[in-house]
Protein backbone atom coordinates (compact mmCIF):
# COMPACT_ATOMS: atom_id res chain seq x y z
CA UNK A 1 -114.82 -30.16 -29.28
CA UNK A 2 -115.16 -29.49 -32.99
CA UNK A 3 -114.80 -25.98 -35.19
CA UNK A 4 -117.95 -23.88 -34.35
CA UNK A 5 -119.96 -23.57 -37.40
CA UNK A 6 -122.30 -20.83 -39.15
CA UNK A 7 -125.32 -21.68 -40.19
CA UNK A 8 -127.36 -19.45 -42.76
CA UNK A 9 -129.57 -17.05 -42.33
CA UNK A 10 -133.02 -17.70 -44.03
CA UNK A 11 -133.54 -14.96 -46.32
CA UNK A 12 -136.25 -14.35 -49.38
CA UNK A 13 -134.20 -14.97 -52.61
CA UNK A 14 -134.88 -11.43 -53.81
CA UNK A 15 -132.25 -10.49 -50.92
CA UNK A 16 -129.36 -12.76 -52.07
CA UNK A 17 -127.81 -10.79 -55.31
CA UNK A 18 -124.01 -12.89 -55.04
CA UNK A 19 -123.14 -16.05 -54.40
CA UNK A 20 -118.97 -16.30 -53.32
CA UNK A 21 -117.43 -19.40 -53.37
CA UNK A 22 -114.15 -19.65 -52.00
CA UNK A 23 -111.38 -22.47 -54.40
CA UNK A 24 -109.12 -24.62 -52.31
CA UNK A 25 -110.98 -27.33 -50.37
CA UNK A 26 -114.53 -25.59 -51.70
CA UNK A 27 -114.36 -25.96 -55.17
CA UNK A 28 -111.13 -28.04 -55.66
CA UNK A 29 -109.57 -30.57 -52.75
CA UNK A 30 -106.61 -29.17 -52.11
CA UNK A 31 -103.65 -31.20 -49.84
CA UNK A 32 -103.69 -30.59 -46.43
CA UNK A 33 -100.20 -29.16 -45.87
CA UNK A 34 -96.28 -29.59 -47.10
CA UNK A 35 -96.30 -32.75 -45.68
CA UNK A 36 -99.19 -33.95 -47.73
CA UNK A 37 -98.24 -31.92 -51.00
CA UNK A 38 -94.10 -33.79 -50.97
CA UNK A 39 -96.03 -36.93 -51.11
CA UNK A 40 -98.30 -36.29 -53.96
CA UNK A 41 -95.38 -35.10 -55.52
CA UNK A 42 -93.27 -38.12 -54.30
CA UNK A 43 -90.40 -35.61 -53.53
CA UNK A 44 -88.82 -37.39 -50.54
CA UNK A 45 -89.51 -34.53 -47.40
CA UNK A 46 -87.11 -32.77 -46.36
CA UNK A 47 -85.85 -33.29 -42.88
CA UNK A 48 -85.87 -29.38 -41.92
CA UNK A 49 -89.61 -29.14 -42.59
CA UNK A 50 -90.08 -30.72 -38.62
CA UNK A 51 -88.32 -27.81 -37.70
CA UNK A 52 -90.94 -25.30 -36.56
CA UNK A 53 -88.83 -22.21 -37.35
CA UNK A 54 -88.62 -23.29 -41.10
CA UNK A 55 -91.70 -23.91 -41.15
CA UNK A 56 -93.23 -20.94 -40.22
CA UNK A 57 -90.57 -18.89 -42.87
CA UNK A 58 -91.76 -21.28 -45.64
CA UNK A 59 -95.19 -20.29 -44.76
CA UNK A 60 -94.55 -16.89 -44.54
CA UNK A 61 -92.98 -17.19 -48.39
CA UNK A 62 -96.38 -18.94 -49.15
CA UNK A 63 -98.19 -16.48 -47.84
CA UNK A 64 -96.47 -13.42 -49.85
CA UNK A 65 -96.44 -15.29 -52.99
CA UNK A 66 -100.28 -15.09 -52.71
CA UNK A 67 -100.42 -11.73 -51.76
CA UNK A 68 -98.35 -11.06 -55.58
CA UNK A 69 -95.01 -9.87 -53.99
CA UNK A 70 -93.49 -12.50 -56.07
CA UNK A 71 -93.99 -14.65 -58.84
CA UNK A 72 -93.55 -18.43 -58.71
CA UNK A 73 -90.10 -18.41 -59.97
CA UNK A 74 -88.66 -16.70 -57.05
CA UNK A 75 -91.19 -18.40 -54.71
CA UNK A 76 -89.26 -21.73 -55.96
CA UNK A 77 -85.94 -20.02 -55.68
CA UNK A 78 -86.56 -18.23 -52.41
CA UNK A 79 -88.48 -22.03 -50.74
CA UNK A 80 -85.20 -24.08 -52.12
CA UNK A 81 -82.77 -21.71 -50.65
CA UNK A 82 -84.56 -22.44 -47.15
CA UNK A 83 -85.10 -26.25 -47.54
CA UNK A 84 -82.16 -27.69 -49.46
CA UNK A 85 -84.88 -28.95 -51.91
CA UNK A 86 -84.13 -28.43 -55.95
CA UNK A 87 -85.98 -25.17 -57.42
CA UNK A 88 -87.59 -28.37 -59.77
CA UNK A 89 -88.36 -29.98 -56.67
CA UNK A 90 -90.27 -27.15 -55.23
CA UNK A 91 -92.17 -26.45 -58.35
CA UNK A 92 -93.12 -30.35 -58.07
CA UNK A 93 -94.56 -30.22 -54.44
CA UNK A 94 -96.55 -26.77 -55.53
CA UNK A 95 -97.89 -28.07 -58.60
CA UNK A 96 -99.24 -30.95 -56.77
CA UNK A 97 -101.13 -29.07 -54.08
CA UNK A 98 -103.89 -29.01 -56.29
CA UNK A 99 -105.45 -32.44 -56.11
CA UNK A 100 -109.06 -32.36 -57.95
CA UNK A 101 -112.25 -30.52 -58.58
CA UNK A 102 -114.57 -31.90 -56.71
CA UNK A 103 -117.61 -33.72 -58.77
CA UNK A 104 -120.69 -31.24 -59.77
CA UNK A 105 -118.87 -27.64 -59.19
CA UNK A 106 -119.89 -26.97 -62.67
CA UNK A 107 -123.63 -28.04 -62.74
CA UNK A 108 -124.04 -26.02 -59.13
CA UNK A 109 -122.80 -23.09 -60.19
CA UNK A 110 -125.13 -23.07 -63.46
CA UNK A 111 -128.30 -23.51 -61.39
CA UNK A 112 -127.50 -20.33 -59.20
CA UNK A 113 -126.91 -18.44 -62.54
CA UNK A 114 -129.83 -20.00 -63.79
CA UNK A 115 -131.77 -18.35 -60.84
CA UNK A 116 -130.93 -15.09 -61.31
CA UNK A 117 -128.37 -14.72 -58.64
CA UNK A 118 -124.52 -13.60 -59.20
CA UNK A 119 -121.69 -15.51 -58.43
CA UNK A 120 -118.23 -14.85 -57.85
CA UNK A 121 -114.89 -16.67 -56.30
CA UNK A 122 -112.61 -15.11 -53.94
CA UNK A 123 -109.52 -17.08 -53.25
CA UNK A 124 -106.05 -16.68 -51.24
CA UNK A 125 -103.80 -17.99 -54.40
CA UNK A 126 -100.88 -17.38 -56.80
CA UNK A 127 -100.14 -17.13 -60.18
CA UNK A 128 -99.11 -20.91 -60.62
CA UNK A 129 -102.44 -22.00 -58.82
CA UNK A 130 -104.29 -19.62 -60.83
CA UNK A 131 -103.16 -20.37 -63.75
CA UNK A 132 -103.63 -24.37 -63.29
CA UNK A 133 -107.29 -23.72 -61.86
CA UNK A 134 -108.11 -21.78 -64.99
CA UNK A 135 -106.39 -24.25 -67.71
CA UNK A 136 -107.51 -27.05 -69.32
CA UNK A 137 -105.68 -29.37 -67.21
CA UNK A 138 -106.31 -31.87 -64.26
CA UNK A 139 -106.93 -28.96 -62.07
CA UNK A 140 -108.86 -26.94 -64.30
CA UNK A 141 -112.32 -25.55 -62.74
CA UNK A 142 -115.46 -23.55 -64.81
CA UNK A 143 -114.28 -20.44 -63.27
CA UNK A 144 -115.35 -18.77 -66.40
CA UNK A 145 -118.81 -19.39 -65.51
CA UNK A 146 -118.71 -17.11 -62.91
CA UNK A 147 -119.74 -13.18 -62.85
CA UNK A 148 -116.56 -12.34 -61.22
CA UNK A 149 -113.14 -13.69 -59.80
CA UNK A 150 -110.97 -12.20 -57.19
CA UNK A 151 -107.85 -13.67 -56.37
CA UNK A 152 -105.39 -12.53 -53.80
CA UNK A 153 -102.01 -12.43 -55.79
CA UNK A 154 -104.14 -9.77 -57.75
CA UNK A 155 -105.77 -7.64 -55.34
CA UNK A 156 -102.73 -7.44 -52.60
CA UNK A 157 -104.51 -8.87 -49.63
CA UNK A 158 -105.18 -12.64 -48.27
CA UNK A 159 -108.28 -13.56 -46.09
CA UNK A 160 -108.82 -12.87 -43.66
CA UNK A 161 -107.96 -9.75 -44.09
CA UNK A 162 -111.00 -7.27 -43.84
CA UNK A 163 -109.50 -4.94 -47.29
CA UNK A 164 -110.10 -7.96 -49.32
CA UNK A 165 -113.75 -8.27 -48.50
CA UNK A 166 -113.79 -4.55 -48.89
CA UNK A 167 -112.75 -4.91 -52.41
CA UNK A 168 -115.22 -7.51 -53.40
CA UNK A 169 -118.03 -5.54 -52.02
CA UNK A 170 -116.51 -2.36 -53.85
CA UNK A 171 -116.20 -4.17 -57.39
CA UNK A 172 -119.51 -6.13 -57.43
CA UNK A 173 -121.59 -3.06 -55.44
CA UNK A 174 -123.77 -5.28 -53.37
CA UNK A 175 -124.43 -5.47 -50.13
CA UNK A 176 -122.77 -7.27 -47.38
CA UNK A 177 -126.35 -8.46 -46.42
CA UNK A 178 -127.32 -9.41 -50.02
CA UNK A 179 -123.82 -11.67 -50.15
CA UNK A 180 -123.97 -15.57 -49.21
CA UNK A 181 -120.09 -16.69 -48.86
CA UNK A 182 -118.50 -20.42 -48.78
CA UNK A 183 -115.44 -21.03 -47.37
CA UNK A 184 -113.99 -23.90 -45.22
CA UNK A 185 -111.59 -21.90 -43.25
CA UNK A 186 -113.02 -20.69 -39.75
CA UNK A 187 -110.96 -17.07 -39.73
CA UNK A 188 -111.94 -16.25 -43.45
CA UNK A 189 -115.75 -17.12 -42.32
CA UNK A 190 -115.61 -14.88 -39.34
CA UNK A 191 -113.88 -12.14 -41.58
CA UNK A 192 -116.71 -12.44 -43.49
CA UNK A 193 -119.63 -12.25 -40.96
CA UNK A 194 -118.13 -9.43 -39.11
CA UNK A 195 -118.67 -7.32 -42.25
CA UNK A 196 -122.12 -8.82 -42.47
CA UNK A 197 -121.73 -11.60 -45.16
CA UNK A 198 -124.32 -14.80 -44.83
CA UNK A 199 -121.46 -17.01 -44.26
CA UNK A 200 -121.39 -21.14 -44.26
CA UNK A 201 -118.57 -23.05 -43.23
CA UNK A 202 -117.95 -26.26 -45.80
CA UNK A 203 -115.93 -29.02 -45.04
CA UNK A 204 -113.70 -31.05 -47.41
CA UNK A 205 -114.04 -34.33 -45.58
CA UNK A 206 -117.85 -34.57 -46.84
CA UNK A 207 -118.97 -33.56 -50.14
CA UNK A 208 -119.14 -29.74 -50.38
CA UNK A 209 -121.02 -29.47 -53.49
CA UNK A 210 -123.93 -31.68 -51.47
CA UNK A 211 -123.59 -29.11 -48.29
CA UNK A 212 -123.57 -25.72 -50.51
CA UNK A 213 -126.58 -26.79 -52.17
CA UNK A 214 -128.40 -27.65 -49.55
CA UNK A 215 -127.49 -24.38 -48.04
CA UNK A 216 -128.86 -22.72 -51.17
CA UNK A 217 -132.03 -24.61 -50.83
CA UNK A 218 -132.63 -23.68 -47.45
CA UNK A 219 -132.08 -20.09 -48.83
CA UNK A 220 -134.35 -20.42 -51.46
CA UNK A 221 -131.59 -19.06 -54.10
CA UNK A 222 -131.80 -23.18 -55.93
């Protein structure tokens, strides 16, 4: 059986005032997991990363690093201490995560500016992520174009976590009802609709920029 998905709400346009898009897989493919990432790298994987225990350590570095409790350096030093892989090595497979925006993110996020509604991204990242999405590079994404950004390595909390919805609707003071939120991760969706959120679940494996907007349309925001 697949992932149960939400499906909007239809809602007059005058009651959508923010439009959140979350990054990876949303706005940017992303790879799937370490696995993926040592091969877009072409860093040879390591043999201790079918061990469950490392795993689940390496994730747990992964998952501080995003909530800022380190910087990428000692990410890279902490992650080649557990694997045996080169600090270089780990910077490699990291750097790679971040595949390629996907087509039309810029032109999408213009027409929902264009009709008077806010938008904003809030992502689980880190400062190496961040700074690639919002360079010039291969992996860099119009984020400027957006009202606001809010970034776990910045606020101190990863989705799902309810505090970092909290902050959003803090900063931007709009209503959970008034919010329409993208993300292709089930949890962080159903973070997001307990507080009230009109929540749709994208999915990388068909175009996302094709299923947001249709969303939109059906909202009447496009």
């Amino acid at each position: 059986m697949g992932r149960a998905r939400h499906r909007p709400v239809e809602v007059a346009v005058d009651c959508v005032q923010l439009v959140v898009f979350d990054v990876g897989n949303v706005l940017i493919r992303i790879c799937k997991d370490w696995t993926d990432a040592c091969h877009a790298s072409g860093v040879h994987l390591p043999a201790c990363f079918s061990d469950r225990q490392t795993m689940q350590w390496v994730c747990e570095l992964a998952e501080q690093h995003g909530r800022g409790l380190f910087n990428s350096e000692t990410f890279d030093s902490l992650t080649s201490t557990l694997t045996g892989l080169t600090v270089e090595q780990v910077a490699s497979v990291a750097t790679a995560w971040l595949r390629k925006p996907f087509a039309g993110i810029e032109a999408l996020i213009d027409r929902v500016d264009a009709s008077g509604v806010k938008t904003a991204c809030l992502s689980n990242t880190n400062d190496r992520h961040w700074l690639m999405m919002t360079g010039t590079g291969s992996a860099g994404l119009p984020l400027d174009r957006l009202h606001y950004r809010f970034v776990s390595h910045e606020i101190g909390y990863t989705k799902p976590h309810p505090a970092i919805y909290l902050h959003l609707e803090t900063m931007t003071d709009v209503e959970p009802a008034a919010i329409v939120f993208f993300d292709d991760h089930e949890p962080n969706i159903q973070a997001a609709a307990d507080r009230g959120w009109r929540v749709m679940q994208v999915t990388s494996d068909a175009n996302p920029v094709a299923q947001m907007t249709q969303h939109l349309l059906q909202l009447g925001v496009l």
